[in-house]
C-alpha atoms as a PDB file:
ATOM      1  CA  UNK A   1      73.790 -20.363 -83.434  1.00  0.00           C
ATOM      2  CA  UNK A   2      72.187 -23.029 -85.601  1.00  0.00           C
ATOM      3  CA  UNK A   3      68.341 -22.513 -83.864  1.00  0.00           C
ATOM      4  CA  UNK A   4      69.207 -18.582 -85.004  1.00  0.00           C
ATOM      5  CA  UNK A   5      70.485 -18.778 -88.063  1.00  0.00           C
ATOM      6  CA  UNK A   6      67.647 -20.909 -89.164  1.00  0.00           C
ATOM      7  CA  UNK A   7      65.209 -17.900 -87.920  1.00  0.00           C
ATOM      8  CA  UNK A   8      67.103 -16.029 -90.187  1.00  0.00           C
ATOM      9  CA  UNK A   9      67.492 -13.414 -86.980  1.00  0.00           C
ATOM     10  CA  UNK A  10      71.200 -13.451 -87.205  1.00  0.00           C
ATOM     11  CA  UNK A  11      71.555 -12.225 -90.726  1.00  0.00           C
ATOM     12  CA  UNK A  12      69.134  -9.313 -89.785  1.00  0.00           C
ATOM     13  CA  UNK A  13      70.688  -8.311 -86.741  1.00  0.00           C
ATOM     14  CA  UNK A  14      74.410  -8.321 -87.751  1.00  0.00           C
ATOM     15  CA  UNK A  15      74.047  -4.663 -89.431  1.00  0.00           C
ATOM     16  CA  UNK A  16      71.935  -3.292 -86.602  1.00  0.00           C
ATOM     17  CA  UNK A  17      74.136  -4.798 -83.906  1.00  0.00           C
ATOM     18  CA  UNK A  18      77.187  -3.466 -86.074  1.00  0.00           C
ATOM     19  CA  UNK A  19      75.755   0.569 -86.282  1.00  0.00           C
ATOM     20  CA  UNK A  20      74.734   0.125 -82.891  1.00  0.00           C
ATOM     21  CA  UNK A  21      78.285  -0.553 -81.934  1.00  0.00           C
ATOM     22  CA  UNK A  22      79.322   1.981 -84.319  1.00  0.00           C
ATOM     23  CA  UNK A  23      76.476   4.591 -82.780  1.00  0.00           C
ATOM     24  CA  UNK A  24      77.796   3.908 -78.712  1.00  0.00           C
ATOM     25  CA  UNK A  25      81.058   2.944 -79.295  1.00  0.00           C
ATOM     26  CA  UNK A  26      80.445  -0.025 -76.905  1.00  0.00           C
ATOM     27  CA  UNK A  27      80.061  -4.010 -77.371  1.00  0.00           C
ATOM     28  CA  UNK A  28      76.715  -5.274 -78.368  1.00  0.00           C
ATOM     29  CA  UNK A  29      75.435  -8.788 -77.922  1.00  0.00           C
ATOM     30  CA  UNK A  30      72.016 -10.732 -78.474  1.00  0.00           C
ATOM     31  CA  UNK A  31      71.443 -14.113 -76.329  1.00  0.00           C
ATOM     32  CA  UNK A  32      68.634 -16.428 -75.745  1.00  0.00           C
ATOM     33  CA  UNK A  33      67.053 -18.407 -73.247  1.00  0.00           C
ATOM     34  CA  UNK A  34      68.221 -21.807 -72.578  1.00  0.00           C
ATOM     35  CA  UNK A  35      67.196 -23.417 -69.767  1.00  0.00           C
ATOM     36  CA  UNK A  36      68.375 -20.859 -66.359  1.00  0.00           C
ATOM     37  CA  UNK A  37      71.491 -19.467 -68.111  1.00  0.00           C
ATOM     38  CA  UNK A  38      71.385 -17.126 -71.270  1.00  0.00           C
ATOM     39  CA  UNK A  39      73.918 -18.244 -74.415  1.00  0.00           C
ATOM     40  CA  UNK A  40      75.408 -15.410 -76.426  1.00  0.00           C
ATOM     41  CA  UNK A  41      74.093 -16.100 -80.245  1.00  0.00           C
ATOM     42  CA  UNK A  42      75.768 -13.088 -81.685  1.00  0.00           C
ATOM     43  CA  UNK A  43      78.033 -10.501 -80.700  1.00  0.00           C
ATOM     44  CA  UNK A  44      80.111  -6.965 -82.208  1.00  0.00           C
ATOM     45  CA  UNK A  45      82.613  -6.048 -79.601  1.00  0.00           C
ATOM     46  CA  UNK A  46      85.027  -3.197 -79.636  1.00  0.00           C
ATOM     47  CA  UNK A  47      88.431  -3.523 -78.449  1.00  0.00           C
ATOM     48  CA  UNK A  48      89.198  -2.863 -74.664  1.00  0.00           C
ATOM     49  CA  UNK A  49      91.987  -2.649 -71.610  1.00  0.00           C
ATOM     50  CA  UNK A  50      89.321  -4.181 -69.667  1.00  0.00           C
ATOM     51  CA  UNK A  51      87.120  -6.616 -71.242  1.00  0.00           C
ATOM     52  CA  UNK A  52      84.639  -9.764 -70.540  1.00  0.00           C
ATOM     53  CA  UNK A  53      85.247 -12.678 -72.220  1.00  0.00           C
ATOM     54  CA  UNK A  54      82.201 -13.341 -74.224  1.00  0.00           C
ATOM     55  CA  UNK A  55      82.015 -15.485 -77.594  1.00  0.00           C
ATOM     56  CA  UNK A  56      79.233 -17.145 -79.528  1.00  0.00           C
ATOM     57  CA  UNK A  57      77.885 -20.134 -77.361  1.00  0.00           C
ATOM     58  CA  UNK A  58      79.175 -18.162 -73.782  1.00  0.00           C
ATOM     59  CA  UNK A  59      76.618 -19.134 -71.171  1.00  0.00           C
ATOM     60  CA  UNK A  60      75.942 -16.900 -67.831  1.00  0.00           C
ATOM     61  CA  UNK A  61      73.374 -17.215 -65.372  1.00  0.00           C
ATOM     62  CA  UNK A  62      70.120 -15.314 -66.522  1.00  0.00           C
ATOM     63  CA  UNK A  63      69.399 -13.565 -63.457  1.00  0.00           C
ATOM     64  CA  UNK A  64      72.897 -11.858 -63.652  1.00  0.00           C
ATOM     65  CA  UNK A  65      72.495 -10.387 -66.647  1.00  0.00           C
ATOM     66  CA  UNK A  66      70.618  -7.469 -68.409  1.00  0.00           C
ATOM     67  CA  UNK A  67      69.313  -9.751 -71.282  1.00  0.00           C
ATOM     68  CA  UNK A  68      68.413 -12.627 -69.137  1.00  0.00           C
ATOM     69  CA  UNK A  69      66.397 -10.688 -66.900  1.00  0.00           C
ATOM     70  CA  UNK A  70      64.415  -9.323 -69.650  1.00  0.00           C
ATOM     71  CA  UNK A  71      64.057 -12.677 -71.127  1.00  0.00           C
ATOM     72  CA  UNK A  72      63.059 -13.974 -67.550  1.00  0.00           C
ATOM     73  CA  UNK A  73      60.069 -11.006 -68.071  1.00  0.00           C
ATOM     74  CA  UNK A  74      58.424 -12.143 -70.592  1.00  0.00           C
ATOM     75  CA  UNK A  75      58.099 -15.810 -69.373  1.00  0.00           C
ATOM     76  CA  UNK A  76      54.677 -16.430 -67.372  1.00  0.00           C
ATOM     77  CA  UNK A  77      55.031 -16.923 -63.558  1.00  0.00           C
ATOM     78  CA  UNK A  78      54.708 -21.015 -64.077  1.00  0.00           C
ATOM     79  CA  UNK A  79      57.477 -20.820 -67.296  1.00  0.00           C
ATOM     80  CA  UNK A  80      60.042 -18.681 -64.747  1.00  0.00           C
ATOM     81  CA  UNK A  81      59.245 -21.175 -61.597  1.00  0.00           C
ATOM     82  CA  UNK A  82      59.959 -24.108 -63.674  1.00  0.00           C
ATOM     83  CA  UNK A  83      63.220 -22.211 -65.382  1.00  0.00           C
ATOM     84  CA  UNK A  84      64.277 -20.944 -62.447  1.00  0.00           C
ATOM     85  CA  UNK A  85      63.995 -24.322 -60.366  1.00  0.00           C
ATOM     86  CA  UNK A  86      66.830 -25.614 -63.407  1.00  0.00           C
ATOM     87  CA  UNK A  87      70.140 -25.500 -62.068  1.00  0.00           C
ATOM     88  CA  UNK A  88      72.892 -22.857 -64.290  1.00  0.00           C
ATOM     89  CA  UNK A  89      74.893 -25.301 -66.083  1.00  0.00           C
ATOM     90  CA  UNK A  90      77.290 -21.411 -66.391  1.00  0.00           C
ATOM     91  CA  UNK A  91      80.017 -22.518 -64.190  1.00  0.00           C
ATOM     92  CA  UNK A  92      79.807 -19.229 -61.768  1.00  0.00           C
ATOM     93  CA  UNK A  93      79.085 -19.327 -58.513  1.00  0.00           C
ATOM     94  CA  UNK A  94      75.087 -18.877 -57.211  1.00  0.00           C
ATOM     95  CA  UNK A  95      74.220 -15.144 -56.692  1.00  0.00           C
ATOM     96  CA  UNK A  96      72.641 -13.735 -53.370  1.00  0.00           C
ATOM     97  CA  UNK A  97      72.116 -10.357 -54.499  1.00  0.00           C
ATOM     98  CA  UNK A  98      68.497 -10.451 -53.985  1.00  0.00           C
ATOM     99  CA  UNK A  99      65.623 -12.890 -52.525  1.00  0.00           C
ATOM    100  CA  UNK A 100      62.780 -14.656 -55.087  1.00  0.00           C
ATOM    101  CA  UNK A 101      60.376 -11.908 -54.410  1.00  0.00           C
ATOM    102  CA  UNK A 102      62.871  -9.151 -55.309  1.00  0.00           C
ATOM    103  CA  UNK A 103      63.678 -10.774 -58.264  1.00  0.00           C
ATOM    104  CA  UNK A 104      59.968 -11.562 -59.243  1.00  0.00           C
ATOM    105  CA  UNK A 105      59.099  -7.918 -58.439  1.00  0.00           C
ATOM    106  CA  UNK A 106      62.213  -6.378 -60.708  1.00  0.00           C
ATOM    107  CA  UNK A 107      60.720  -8.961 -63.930  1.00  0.00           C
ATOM    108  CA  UNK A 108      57.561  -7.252 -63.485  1.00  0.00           C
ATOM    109  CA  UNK A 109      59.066  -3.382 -63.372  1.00  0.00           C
ATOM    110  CA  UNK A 110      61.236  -4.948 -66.568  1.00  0.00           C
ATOM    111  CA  UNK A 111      58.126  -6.439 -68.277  1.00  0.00           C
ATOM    112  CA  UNK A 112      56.425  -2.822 -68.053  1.00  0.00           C
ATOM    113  CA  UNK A 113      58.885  -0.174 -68.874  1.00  0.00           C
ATOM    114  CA  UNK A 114      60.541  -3.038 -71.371  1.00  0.00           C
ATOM    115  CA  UNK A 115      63.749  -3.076 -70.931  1.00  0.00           C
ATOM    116  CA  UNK A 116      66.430  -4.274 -67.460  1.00  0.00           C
ATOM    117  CA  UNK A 117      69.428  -3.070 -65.993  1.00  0.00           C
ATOM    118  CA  UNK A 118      72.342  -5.090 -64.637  1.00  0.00           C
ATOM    119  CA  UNK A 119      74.681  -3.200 -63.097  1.00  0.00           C
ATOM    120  CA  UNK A 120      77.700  -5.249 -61.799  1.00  0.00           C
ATOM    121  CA  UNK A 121      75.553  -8.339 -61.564  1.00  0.00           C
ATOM    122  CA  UNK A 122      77.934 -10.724 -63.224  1.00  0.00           C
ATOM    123  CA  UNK A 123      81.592  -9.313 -62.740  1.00  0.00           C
ATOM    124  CA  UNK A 124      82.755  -6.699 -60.930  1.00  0.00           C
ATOM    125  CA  UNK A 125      82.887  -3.559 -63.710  1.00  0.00           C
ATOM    126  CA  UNK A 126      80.408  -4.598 -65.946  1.00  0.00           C
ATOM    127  CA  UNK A 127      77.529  -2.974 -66.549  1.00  0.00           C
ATOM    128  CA  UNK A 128      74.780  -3.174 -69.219  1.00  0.00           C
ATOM    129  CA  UNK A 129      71.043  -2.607 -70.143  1.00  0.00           C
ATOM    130  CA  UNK A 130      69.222  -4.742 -72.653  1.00  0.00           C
ATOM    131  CA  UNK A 131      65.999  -4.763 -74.681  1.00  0.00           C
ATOM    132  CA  UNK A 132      63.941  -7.719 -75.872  1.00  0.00           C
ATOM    133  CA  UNK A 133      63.628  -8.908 -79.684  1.00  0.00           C
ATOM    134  CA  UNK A 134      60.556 -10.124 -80.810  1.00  0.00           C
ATOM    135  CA  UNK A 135      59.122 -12.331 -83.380  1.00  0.00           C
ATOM    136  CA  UNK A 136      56.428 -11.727 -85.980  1.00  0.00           C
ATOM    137  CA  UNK A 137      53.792 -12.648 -83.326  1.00  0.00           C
ATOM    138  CA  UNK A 138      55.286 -10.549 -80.764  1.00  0.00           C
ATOM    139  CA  UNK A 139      56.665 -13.101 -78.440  1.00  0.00           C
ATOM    140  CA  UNK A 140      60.374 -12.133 -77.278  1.00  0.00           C
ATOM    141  CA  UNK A 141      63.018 -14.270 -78.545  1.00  0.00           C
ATOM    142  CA  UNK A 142      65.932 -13.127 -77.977  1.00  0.00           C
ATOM    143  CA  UNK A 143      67.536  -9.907 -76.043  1.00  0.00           C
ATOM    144  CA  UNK A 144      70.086  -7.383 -76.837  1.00  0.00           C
ATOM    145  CA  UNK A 145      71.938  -5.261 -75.135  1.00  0.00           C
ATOM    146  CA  UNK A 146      74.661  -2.773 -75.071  1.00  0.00           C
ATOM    147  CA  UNK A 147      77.896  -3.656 -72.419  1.00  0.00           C
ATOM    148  CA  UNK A 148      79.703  -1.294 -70.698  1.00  0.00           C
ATOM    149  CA  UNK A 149      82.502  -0.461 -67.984  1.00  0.00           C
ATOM    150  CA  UNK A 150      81.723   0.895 -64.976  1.00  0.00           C
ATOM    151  CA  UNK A 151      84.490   3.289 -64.657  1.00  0.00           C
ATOM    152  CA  UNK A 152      84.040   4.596 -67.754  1.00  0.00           C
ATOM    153  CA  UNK A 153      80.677   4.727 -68.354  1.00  0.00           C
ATOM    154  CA  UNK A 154      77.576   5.701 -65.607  1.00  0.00           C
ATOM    155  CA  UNK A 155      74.289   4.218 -65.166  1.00  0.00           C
ATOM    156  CA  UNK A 156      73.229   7.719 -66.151  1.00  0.00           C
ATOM    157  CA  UNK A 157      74.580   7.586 -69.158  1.00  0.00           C
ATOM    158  CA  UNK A 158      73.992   3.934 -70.181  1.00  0.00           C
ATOM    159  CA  UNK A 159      70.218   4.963 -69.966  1.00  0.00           C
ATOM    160  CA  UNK A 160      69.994   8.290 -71.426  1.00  0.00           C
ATOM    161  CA  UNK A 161      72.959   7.873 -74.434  1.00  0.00           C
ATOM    162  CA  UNK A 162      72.817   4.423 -75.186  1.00  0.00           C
ATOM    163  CA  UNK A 163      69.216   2.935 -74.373  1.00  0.00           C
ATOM    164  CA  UNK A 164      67.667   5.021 -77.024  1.00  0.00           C
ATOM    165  CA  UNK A 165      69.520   3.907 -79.445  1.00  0.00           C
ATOM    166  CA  UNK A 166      69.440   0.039 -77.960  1.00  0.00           C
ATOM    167  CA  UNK A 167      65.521   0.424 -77.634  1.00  0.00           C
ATOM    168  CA  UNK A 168      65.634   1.557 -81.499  1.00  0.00           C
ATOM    169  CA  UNK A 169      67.536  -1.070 -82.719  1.00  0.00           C
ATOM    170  CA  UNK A 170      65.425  -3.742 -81.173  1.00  0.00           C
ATOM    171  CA  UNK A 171      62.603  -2.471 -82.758  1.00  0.00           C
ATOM    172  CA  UNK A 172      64.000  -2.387 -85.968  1.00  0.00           C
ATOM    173  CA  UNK A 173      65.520  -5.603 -85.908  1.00  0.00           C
ATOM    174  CA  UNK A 174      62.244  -6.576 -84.576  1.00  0.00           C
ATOM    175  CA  UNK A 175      60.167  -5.471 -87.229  1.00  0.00           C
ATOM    176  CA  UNK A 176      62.523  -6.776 -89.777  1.00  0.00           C
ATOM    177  CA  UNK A 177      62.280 -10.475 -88.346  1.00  0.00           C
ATOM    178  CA  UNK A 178      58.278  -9.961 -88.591  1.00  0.00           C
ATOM    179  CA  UNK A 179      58.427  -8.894 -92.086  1.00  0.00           C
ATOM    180  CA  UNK A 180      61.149 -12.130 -93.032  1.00  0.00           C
ATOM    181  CA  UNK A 181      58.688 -14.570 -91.017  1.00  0.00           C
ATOM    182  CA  UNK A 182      56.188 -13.146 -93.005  1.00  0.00           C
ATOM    183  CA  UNK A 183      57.336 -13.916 -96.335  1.00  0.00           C
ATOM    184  CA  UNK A 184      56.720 -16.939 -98.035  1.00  0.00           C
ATOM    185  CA  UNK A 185      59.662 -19.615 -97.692  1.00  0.00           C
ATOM    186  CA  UNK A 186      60.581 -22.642 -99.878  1.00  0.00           C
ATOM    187  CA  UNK A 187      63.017 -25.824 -99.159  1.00  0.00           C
ATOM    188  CA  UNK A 188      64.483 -27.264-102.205  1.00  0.00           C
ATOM    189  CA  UNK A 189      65.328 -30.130-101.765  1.00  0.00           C
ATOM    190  CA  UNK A 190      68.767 -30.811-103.683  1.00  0.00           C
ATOM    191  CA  UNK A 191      69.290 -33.810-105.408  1.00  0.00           C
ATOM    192  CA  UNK A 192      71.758 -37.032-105.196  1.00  0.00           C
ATOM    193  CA  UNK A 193      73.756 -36.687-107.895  1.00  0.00           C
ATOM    194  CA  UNK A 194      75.395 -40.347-107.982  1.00  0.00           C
ATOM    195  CA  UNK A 195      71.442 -41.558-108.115  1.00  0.00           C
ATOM    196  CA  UNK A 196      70.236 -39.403-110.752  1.00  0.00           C
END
């Protein structure tokens, strides 16, 4: 949270993440890379019978999840052999869901149409599409997504109600980081009062 909030990307994307919640009605959360695993840097949640535990600082494996894989995407094939060779220091057991070439050919369908799908990757129920967030020279950051339930909520929907609006806010959270990097800014340096 400290690495973000010195961007200044958390104090942009608190109202976005906040209407976005408002828009869907479901949780929204941004993470970033570190290391194999993704850590949750912010998060808006809305109450639920059936919810994932995720707070600020949470840590899952990356290729479980709809934000890691799209952070995954953007890395260059000797970046995600290198991450990928680091063990998850997430706790959860290793997934099998799909071989090294799978998983290199999904980053490269994510990379193109910009934006992944994990759909009961991580826990049984849980199911959520995410969308990269950029800095001012266009490198992705960060990722954030929208979480849903399965049994309330289909893939069909996720993608036609709810990725608009998720592909929308990225931008504009985006585009509001660029502007902020692009501004001038000044440390003051305060001074010791018992020496002055």
């Amino acid at each position: 949270m400290a690495y973000v909030g010195s961007l200044g990307l958390w104090d942009i994307a608190r109202p976005h993440l906040e209407a976005l919640v408002a828009r869907t009605g479901e949780s929204s959360s941004m993470a970033q890379l570190d290391g194999s695993d993704i850590v949750y840097v912010a998060r808006v949640s809305v109450p639920k019978l059936i919810a994932l535990r995720v707070d600020i600082g949470t840590r899952f494996p990356a290729v479980q999840t709809s934000q890691g894989k799209v952070l995954l995407s953007a890395l260059s094939p000797d970046e995600l052999a290198d991450v990928l060779a680091q063990p998850s220091r997430a706790g959860l057991p290793p997934y099998i869901g799909r071989s090294g070439e799978q998983l290199r050919d999904e980053l490269t369908e994510i990379r193109a149409r910009g934006w992944a799908l994990a759909d009961e990757e991580l826990a049984p129920g849980v199911r959520s599409v995410a969308a990269p967030v950029r800095d001012g020279t266009g490198t992705v950051r960060a990722a954030m997504n929208v979480t849903v339930h399965a049994a309330e909520t289909s893939v069909d929907t996720l993608l036609q109600d709810h990725l608009p609006r998720l592909l929308r806010t990225a931008g504009d959270v985006s585009a509001e980081w660029a502007l902020w990097q692009s501004r001038p800014h000044v440390e003051i340096e305060l001074r010791d009062e018992t020496t002055a």
